[in-house]
N, C-alpha and C. Protein backbone atom coordinates (compact mmCIF):
# COMPACT_ATOMS: atom_id res chain seq x y z
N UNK A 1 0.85 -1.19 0.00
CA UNK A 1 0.00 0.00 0.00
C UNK A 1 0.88 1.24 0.00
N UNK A 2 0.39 2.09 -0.97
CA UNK A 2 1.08 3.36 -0.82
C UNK A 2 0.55 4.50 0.14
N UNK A 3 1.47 5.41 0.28
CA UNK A 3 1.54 6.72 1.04
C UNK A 3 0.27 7.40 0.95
N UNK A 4 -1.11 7.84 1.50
CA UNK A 4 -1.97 8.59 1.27
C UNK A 4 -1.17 9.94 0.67
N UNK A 5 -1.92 10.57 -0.54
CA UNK A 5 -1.71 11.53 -0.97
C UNK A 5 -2.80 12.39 -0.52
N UNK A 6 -2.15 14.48 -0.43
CA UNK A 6 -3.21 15.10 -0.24
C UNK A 6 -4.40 15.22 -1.41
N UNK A 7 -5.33 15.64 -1.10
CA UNK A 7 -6.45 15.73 -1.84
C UNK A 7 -6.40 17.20 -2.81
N UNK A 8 -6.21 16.93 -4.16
CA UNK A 8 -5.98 18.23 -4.97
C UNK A 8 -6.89 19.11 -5.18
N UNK A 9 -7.26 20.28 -5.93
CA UNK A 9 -7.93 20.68 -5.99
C UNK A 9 -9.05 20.27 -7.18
N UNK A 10 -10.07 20.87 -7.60
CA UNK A 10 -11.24 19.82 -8.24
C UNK A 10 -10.74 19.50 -9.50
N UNK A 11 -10.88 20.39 -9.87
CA UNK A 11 -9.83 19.94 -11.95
C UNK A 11 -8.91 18.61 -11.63
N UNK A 12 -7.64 19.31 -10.97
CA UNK A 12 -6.56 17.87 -10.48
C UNK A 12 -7.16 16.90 -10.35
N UNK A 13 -8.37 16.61 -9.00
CA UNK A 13 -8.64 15.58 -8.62
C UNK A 13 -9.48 14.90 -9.39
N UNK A 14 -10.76 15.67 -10.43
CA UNK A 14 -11.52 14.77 -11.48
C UNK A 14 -10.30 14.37 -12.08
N UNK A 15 -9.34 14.60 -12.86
CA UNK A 15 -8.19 14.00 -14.03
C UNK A 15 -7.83 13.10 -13.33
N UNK A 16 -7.66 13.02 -11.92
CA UNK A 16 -6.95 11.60 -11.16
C UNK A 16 -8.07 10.48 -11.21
N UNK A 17 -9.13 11.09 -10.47
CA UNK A 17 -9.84 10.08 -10.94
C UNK A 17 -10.26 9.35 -11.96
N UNK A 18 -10.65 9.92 -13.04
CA UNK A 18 -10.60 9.51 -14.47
C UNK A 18 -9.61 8.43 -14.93
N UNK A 19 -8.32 9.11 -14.28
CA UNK A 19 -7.33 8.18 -14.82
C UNK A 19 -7.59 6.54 -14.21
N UNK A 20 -7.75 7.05 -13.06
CA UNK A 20 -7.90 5.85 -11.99
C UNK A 20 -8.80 5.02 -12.44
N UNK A 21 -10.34 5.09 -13.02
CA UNK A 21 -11.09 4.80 -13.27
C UNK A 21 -10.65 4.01 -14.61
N UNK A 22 -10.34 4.31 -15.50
CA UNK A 22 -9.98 4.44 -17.11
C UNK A 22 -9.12 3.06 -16.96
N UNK A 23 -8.20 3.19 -15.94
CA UNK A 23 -6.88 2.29 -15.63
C UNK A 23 -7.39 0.91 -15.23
N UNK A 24 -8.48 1.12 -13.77
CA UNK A 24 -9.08 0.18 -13.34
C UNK A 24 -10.05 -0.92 -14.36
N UNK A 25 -10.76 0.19 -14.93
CA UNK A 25 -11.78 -0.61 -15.81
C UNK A 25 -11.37 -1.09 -17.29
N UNK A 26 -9.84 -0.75 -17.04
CA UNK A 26 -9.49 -1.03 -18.46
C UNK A 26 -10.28 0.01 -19.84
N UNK A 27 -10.52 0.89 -19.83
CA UNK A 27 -11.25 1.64 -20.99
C UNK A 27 -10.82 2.73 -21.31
N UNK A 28 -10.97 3.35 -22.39
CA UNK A 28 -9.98 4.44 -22.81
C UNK A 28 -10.47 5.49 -21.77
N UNK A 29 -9.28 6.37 -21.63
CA UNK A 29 -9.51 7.77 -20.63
C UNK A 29 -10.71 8.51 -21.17
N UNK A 30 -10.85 8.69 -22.70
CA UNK A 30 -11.93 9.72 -23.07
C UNK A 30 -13.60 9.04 -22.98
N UNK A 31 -13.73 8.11 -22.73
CA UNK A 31 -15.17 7.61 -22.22
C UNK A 31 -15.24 7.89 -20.64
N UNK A 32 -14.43 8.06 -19.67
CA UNK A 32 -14.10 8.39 -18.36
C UNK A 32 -14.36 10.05 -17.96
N UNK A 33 -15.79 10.46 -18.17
CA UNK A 33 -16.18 11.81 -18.40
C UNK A 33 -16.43 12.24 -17.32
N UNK A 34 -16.45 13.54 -16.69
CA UNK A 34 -16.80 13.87 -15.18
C UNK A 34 -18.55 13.75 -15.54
N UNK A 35 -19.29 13.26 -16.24
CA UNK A 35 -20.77 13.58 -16.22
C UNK A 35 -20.59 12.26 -16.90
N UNK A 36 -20.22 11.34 -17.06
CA UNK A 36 -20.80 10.12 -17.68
C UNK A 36 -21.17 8.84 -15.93
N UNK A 37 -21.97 8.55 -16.86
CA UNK A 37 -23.05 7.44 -15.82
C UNK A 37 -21.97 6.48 -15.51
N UNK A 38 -21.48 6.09 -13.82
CA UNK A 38 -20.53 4.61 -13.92
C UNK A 38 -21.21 3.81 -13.98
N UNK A 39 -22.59 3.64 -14.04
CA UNK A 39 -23.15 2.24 -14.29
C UNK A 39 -23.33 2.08 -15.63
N UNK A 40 -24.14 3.50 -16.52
CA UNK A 40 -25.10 3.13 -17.20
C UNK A 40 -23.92 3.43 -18.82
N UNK A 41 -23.50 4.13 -18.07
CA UNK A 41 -22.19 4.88 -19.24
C UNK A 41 -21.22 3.65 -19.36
N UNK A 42 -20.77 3.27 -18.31
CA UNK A 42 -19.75 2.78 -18.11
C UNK A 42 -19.71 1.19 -17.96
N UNK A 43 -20.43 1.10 -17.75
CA UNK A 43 -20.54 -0.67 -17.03
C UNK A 43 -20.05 -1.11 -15.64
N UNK A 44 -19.65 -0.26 -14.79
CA UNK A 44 -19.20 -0.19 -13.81
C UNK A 44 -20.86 -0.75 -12.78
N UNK A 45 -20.19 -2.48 -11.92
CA UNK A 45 -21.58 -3.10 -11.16
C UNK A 45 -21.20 -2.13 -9.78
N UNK A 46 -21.76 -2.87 -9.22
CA UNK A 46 -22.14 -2.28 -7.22
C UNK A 46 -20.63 -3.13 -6.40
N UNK A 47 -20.09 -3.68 -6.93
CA UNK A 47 -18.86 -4.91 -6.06
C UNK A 47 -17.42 -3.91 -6.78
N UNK A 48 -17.58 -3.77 -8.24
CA UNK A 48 -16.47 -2.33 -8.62
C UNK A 48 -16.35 -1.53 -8.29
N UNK A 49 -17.39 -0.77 -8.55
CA UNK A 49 -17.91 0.46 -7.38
C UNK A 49 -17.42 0.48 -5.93
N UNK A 50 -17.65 -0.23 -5.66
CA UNK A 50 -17.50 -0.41 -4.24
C UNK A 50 -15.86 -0.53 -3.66
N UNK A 51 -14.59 -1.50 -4.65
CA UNK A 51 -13.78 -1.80 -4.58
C UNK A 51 -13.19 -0.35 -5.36
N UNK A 52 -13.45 0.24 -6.06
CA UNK A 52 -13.04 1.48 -6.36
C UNK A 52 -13.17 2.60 -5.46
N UNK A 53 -14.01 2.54 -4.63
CA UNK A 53 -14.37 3.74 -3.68
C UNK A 53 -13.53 3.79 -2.44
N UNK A 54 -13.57 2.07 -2.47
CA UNK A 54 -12.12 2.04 -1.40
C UNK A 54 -10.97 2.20 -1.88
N UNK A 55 -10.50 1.97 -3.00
CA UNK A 55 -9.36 2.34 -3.29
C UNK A 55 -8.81 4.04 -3.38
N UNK A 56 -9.99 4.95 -3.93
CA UNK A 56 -9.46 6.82 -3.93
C UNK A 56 -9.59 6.68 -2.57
N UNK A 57 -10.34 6.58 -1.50
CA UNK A 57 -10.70 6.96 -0.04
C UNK A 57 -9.09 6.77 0.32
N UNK A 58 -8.72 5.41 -0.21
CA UNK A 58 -7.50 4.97 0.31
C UNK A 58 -6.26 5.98 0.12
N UNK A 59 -6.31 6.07 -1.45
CA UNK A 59 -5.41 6.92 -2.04
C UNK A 59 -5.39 8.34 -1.18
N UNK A 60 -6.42 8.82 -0.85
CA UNK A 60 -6.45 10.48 0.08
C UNK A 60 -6.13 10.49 1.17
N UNK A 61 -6.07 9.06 1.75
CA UNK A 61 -6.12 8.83 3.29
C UNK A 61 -7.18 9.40 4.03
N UNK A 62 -8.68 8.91 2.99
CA UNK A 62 -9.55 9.24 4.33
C UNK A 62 -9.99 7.99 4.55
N UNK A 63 -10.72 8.73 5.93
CA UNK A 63 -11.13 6.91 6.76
C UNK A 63 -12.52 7.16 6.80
N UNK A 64 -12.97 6.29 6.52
CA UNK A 64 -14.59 5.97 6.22
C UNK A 64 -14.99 4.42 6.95
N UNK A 65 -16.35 4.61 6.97
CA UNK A 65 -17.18 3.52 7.81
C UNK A 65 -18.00 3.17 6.82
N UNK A 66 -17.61 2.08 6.04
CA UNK A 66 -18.40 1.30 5.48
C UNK A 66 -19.78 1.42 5.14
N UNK A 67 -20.60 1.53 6.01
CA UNK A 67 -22.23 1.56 6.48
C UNK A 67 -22.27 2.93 6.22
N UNK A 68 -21.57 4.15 6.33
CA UNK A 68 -21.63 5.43 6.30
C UNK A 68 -21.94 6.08 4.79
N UNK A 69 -21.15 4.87 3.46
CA UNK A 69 -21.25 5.84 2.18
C UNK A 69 -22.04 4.65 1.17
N UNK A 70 -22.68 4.67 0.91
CA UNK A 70 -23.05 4.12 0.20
C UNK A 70 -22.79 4.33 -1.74
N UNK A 71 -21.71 3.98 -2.21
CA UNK A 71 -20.70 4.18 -3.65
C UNK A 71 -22.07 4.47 -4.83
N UNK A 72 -22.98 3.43 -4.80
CA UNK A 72 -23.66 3.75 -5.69
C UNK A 72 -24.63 5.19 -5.79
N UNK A 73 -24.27 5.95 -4.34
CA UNK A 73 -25.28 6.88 -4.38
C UNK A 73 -24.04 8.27 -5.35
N UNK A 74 -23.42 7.77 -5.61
CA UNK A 74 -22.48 8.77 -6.40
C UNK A 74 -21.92 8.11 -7.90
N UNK A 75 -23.16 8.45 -8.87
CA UNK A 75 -23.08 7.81 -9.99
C UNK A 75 -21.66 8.48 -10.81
N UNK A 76 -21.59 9.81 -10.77
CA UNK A 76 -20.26 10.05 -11.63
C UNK A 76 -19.08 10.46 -11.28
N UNK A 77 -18.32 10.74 -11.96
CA UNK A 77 -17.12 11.15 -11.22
C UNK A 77 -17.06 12.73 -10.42
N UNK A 78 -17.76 12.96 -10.94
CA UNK A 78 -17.90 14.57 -10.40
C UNK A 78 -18.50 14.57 -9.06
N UNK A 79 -19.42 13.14 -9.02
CA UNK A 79 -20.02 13.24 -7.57
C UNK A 79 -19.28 12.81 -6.65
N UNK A 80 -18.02 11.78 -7.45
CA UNK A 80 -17.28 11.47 -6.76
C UNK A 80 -16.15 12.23 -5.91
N UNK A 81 -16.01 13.51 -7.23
CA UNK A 81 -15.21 14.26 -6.12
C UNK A 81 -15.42 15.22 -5.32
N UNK A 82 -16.99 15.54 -5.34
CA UNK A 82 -17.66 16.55 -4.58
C UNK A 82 -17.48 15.37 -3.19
N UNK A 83 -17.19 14.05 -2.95
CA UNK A 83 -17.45 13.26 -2.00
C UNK A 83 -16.39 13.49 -1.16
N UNK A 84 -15.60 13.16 -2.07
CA UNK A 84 -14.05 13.13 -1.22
C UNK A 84 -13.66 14.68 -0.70
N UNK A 85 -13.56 15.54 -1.46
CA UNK A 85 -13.60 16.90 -0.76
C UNK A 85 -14.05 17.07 0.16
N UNK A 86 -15.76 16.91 0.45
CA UNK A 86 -16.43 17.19 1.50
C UNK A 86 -15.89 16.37 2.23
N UNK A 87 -15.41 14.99 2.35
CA UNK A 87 -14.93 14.18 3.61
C UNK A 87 -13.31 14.51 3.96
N UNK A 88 -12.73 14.51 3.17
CA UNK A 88 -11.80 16.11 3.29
C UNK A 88 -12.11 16.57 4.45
N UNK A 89 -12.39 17.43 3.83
CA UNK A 89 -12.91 19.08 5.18
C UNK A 89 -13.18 18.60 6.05
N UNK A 90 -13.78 17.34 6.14
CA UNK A 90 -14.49 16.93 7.52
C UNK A 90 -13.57 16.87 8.37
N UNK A 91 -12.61 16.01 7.81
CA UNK A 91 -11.87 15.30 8.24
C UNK A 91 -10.69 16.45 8.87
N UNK A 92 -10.23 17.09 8.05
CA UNK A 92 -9.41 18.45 8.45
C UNK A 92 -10.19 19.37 9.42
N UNK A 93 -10.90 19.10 10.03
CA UNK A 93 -11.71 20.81 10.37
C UNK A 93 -11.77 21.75 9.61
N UNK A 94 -12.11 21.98 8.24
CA UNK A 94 -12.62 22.51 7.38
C UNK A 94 -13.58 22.65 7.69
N UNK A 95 -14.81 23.88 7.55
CA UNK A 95 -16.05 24.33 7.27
C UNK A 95 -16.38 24.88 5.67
N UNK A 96 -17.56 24.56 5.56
CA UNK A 96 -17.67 25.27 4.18
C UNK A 96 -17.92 26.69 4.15
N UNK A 97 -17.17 27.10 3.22
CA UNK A 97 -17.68 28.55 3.21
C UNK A 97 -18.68 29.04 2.36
């Protein structure tokens, strides 16, 4: 396992993800859209999903409770990184401004 990295800012972090995604699922980067569907776009089931969600959480070093996120409720990547940000902040004592 590698080093948690910090969490970039949103541009950075959709392109990481994408990549991540693209890499994982084997599929070219340009079908890996911040607005494309991971299920319906993508083929991405609920057990990928799921094994992917642990893997960025991992990558940021945040710590999450299982029972707490439910992966499929964040169909794209964009929701994905509105996720991690906000658990971010949480996690930092960040407030939103």
């Amino acid at each position: 396992m590698t080093s948690p990295v910090s969490v970039p800012v949103t541009a950075e972090l959709i392109e990481e993800l994408r990549c991540i995604y693209a890499e994982n699922l084997e599929i070219p980067l340009d079908k890996v859209t911040v607005e494309a569907d991971l299920v319906a776009d993508l083929g991405v089931d609920s057990l990928t999903q799921d094994e992917l969600m642990v893997l960025v959480l991992e990558r940021y070093g945040i710590s999450y409770e299982a029972s707490d996120i439910q992966p499929m409720s964040y169909p794209t990547i964009g929701d994905l990184a509105d996720l991690i940000q906000r658990l971010d902040r949480e996690e930092n004592g960040v407030k939103n401004s």
